[in-house]
C-alpha atoms as a PDB file:
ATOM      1  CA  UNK A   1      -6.990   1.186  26.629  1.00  0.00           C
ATOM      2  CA  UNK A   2      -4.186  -0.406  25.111  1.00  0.00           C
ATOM      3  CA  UNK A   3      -1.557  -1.859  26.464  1.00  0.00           C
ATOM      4  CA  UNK A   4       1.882  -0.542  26.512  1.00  0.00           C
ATOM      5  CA  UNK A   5       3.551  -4.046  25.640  1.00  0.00           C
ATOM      6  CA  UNK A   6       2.068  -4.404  22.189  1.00  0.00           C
ATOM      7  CA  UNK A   7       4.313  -1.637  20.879  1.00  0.00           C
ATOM      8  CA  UNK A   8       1.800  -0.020  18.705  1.00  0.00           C
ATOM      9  CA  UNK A   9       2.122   3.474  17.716  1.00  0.00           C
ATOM     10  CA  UNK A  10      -1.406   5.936  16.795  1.00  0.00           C
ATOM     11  CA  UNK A  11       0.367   6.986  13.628  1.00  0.00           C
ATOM     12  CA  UNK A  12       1.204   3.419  11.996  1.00  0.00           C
ATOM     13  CA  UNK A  13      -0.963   0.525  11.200  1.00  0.00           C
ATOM     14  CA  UNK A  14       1.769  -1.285  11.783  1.00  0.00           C
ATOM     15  CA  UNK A  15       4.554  -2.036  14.592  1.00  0.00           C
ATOM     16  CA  UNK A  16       8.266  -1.169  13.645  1.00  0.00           C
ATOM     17  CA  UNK A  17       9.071  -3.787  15.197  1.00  0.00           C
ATOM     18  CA  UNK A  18       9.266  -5.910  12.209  1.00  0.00           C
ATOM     19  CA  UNK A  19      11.116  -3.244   9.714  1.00  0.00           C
ATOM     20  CA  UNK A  20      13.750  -3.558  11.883  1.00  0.00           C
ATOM     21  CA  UNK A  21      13.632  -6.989  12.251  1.00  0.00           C
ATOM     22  CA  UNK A  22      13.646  -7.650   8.367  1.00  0.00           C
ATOM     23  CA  UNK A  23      16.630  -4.854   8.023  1.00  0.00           C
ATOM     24  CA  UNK A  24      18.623  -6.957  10.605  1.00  0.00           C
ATOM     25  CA  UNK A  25      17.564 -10.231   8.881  1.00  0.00           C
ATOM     26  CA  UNK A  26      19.371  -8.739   5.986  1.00  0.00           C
ATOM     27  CA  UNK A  27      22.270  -7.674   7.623  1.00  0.00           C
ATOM     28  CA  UNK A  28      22.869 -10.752   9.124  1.00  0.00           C
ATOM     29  CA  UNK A  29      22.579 -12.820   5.759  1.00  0.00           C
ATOM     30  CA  UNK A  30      24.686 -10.580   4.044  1.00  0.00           C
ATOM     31  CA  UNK A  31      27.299 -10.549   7.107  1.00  0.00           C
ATOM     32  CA  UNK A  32      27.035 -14.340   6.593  1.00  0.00           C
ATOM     33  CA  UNK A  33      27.398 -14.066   2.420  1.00  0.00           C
ATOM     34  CA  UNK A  34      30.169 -11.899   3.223  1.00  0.00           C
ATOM     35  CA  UNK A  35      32.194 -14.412   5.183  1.00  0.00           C
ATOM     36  CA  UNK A  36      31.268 -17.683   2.880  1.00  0.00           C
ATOM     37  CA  UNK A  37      32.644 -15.680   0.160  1.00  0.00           C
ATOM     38  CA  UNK A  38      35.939 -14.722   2.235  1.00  0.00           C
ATOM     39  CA  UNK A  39      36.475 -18.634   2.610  1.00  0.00           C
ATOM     40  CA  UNK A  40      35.612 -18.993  -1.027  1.00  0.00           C
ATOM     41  CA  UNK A  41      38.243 -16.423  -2.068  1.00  0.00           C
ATOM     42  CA  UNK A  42      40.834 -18.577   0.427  1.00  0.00           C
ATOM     43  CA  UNK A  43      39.926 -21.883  -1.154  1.00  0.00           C
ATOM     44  CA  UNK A  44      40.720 -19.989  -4.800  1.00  0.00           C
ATOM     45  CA  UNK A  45      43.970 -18.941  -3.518  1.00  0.00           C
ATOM     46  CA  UNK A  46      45.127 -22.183  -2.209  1.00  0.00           C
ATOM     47  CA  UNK A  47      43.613 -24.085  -5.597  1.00  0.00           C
ATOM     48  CA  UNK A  48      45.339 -20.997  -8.011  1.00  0.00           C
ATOM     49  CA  UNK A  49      48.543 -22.300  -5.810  1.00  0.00           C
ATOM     50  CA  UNK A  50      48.434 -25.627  -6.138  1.00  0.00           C
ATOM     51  CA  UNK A  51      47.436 -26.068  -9.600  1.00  0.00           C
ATOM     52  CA  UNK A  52      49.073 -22.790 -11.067  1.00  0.00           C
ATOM     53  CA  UNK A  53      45.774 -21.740 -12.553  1.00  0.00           C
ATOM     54  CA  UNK A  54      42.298 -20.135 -11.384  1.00  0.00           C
ATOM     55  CA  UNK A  55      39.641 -22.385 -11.592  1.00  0.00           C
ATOM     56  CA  UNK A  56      36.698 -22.740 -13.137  1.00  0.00           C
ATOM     57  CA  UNK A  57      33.726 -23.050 -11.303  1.00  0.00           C
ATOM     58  CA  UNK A  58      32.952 -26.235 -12.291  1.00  0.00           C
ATOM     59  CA  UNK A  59      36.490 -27.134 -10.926  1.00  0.00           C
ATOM     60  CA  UNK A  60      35.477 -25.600  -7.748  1.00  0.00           C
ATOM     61  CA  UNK A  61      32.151 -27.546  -7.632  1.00  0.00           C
ATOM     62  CA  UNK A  62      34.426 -30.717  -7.585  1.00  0.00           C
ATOM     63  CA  UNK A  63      36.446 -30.208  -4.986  1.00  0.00           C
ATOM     64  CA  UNK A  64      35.243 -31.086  -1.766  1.00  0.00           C
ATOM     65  CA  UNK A  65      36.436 -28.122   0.321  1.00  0.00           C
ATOM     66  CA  UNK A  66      34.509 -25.608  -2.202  1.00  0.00           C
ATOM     67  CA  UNK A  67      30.882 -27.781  -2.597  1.00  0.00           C
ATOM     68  CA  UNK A  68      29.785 -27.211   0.366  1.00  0.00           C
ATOM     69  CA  UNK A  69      30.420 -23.620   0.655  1.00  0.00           C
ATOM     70  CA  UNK A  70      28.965 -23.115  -2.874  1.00  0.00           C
ATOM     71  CA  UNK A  71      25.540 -24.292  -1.788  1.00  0.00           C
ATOM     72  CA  UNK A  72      25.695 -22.796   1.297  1.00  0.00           C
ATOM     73  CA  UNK A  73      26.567 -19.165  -0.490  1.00  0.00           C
ATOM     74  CA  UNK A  74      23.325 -20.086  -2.959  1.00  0.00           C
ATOM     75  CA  UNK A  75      21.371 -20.644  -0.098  1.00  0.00           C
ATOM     76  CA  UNK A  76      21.985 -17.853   1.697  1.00  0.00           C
ATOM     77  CA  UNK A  77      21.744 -15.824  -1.828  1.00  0.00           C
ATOM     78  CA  UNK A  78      18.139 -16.974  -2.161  1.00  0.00           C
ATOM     79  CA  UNK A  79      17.174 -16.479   1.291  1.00  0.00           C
ATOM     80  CA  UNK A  80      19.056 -12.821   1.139  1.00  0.00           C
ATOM     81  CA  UNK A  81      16.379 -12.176  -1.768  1.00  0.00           C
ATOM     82  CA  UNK A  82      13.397 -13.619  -0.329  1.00  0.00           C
ATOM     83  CA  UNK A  83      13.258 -11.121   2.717  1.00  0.00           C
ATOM     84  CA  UNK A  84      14.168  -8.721   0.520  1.00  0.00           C
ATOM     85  CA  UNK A  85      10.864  -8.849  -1.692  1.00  0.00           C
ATOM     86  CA  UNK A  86       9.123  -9.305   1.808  1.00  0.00           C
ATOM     87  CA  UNK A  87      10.820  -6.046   3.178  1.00  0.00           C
ATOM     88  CA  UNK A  88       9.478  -4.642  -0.416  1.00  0.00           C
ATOM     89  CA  UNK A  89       5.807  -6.359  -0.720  1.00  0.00           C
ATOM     90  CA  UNK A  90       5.869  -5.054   2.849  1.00  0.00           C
ATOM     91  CA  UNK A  91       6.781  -1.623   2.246  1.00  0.00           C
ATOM     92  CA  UNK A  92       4.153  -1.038  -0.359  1.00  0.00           C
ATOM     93  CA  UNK A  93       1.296  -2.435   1.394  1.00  0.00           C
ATOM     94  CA  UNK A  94       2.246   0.193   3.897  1.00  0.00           C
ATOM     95  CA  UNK A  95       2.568   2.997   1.421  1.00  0.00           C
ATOM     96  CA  UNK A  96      -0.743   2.056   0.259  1.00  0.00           C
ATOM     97  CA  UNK A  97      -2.769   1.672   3.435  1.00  0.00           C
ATOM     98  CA  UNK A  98      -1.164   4.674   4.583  1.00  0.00           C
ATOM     99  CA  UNK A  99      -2.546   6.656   1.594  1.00  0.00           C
ATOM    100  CA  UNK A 100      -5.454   8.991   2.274  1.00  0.00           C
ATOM    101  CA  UNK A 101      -8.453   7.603   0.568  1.00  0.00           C
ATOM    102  CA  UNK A 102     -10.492  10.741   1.423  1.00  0.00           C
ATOM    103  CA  UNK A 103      -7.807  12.973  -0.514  1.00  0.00           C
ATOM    104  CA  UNK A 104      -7.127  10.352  -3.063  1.00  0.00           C
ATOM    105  CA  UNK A 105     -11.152  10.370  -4.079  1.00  0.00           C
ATOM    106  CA  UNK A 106     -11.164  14.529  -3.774  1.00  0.00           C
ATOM    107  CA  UNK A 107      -8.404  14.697  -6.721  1.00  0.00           C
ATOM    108  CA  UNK A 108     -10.204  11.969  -8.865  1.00  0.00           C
ATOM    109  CA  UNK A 109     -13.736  13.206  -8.334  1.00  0.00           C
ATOM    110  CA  UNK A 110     -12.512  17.409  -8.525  1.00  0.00           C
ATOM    111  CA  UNK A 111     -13.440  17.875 -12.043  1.00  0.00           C
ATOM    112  CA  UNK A 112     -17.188  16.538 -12.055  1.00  0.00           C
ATOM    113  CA  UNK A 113     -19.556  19.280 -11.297  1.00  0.00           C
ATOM    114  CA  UNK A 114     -22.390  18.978  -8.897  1.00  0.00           C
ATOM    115  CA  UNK A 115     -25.197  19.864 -11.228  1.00  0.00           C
ATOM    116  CA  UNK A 116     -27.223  16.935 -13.224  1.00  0.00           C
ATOM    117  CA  UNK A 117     -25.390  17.206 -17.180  1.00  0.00           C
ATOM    118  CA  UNK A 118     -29.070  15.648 -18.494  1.00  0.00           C
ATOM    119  CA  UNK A 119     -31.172  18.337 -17.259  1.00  0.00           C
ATOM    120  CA  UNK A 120     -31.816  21.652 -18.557  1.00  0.00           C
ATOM    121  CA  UNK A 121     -32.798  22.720 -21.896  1.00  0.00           C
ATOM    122  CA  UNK A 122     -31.387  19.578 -23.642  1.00  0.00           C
ATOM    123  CA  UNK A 123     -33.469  17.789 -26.652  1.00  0.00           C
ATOM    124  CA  UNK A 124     -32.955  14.999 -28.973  1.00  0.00           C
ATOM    125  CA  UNK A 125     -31.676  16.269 -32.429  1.00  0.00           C
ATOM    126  CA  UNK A 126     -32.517  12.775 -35.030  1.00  0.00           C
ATOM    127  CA  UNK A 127     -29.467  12.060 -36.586  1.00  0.00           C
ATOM    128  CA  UNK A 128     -28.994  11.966 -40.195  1.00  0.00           C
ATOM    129  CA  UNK A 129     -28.418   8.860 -41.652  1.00  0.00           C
ATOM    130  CA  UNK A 130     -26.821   7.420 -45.042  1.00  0.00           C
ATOM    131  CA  UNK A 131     -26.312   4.260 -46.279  1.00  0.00           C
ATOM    132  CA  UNK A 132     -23.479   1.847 -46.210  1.00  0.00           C
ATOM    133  CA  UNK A 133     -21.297   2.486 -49.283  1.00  0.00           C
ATOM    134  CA  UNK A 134     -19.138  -0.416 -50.616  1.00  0.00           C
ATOM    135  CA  UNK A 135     -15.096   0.242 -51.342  1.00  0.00           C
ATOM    136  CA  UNK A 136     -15.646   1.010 -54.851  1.00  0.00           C
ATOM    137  CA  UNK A 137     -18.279   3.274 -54.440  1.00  0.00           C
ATOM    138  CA  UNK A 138     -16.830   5.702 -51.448  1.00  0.00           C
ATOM    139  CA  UNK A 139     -13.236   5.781 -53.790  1.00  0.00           C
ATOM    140  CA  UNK A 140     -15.890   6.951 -56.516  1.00  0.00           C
ATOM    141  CA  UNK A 141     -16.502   9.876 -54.391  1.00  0.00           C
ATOM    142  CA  UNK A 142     -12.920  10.363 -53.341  1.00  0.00           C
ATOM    143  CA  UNK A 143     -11.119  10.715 -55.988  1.00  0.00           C
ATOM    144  CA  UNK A 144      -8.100  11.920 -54.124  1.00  0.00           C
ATOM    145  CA  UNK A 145      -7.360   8.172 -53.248  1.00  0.00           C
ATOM    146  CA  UNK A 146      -7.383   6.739 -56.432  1.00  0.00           C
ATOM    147  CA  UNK A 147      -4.340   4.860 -57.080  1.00  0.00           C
ATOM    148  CA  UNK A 148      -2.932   4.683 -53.773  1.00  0.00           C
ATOM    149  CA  UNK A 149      -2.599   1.844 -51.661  1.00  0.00           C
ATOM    150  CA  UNK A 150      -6.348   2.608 -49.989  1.00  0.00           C
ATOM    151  CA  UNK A 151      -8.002   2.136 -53.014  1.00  0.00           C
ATOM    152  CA  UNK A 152      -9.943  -1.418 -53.592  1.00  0.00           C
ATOM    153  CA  UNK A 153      -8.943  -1.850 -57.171  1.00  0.00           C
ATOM    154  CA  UNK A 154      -5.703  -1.237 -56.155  1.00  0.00           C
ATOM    155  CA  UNK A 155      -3.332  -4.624 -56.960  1.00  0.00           C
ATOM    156  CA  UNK A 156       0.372  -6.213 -57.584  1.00  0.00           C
ATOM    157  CA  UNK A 157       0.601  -4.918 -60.929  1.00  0.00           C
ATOM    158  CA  UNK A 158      -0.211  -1.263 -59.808  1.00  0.00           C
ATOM    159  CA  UNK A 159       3.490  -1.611 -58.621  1.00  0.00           C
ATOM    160  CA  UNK A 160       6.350  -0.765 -60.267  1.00  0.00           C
ATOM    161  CA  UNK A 161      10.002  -1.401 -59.572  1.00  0.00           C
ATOM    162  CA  UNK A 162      12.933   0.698 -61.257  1.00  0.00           C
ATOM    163  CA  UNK A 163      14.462  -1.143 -63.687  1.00  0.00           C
ATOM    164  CA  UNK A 164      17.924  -0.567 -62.547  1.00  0.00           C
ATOM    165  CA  UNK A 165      17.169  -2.323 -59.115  1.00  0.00           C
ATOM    166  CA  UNK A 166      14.586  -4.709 -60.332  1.00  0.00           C
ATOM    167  CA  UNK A 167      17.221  -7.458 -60.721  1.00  0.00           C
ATOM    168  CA  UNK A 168      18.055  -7.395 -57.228  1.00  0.00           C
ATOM    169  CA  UNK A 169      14.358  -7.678 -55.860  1.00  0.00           C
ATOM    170  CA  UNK A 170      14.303 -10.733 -58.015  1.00  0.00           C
ATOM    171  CA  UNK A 171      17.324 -11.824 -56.462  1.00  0.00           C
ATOM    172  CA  UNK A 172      15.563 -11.236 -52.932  1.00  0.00           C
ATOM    173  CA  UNK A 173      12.394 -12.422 -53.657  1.00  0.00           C
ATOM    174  CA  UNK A 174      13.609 -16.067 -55.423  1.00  0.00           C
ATOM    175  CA  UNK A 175      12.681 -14.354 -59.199  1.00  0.00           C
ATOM    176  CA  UNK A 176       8.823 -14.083 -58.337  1.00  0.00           C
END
């Protein structure tokens, strides 16, 4: 028997309780974002009136009113992400527990029949074997590669450039 204060359901592995808890972890730090960056936006109002200008933000990390809000805002930036991966690392752990692996193994395993493939009328056939050639000797045999860039004997002077356009491959190439 279990008991009724543990808040665990028969259909989850795992108590809601703590979904919600990240979700209004994140509200809460982006409630809190939200107002840093309404003081922010004041501070830039009263500096754009003073000075005439909008800053920069390294004029902003200079002035005293703005520093501490800045680091603050980063603060709460990088917390803001870090429960979000959680809420994320969290969710797929769930999605993958909560798979069926009985199903799962069905689908990958459907294809294989449940007959032995070795036994039967099956026999060795001895393969027929040749020996190695070299480069020059298979190209002897096929001649339909002769002259192209697969053939062994096959080098720079095989190559030829148009003579209209061979001054500006020199050019490219340094006159090699």
């Amino acid at each position: 028997m279990i008991p009724k204060h543990l808040n665990i359901k028969t259909s989850s592995p795992f108590p809601t309780r703590q979904n919600t808890e990240r979700k209004t972890k994140m509200t809460n730090v982006l409630e809190k974002i939200k107002k840093v960056d309404q003081h922010l936006s004041r501070a830039v109002a009263q500096y754009r009136a003073k000075h005439n200008k909008t800053p920069n933000e390294l004029e902003l990390q200079q002035d005293s009113a703005t520093t501490p809000l800045i680091s603050q805002r980063k603060r709460l930036v990088k917390q803001y992400n870090y429960i979000k991966q959680e809420s994320q690392y969290a969710e797929k752990t769930y999605k993958t527990i909560r798979d069926d692996p009985i199903k799962r193994a069905q689908r990958s395993f459907s294809g294989i029949r449940n007959q032995n493939p070795l036994d039967g009328n099956r026999e060795y056939v001895n393969t027929f074997s040749m020996p190695a050639l070299s480069p020059i000797r298979r190209i002897g045999n096929n001649t339909n590669k002769q002259g192209t860039l697969w053939d062994p004997r096959f080098n720079h002077g095989d190559v030829t450039v148009d003579p209209k356009i061979a001054r500006y491959y020199k050019r490219l190439s340094g006159g090699y």
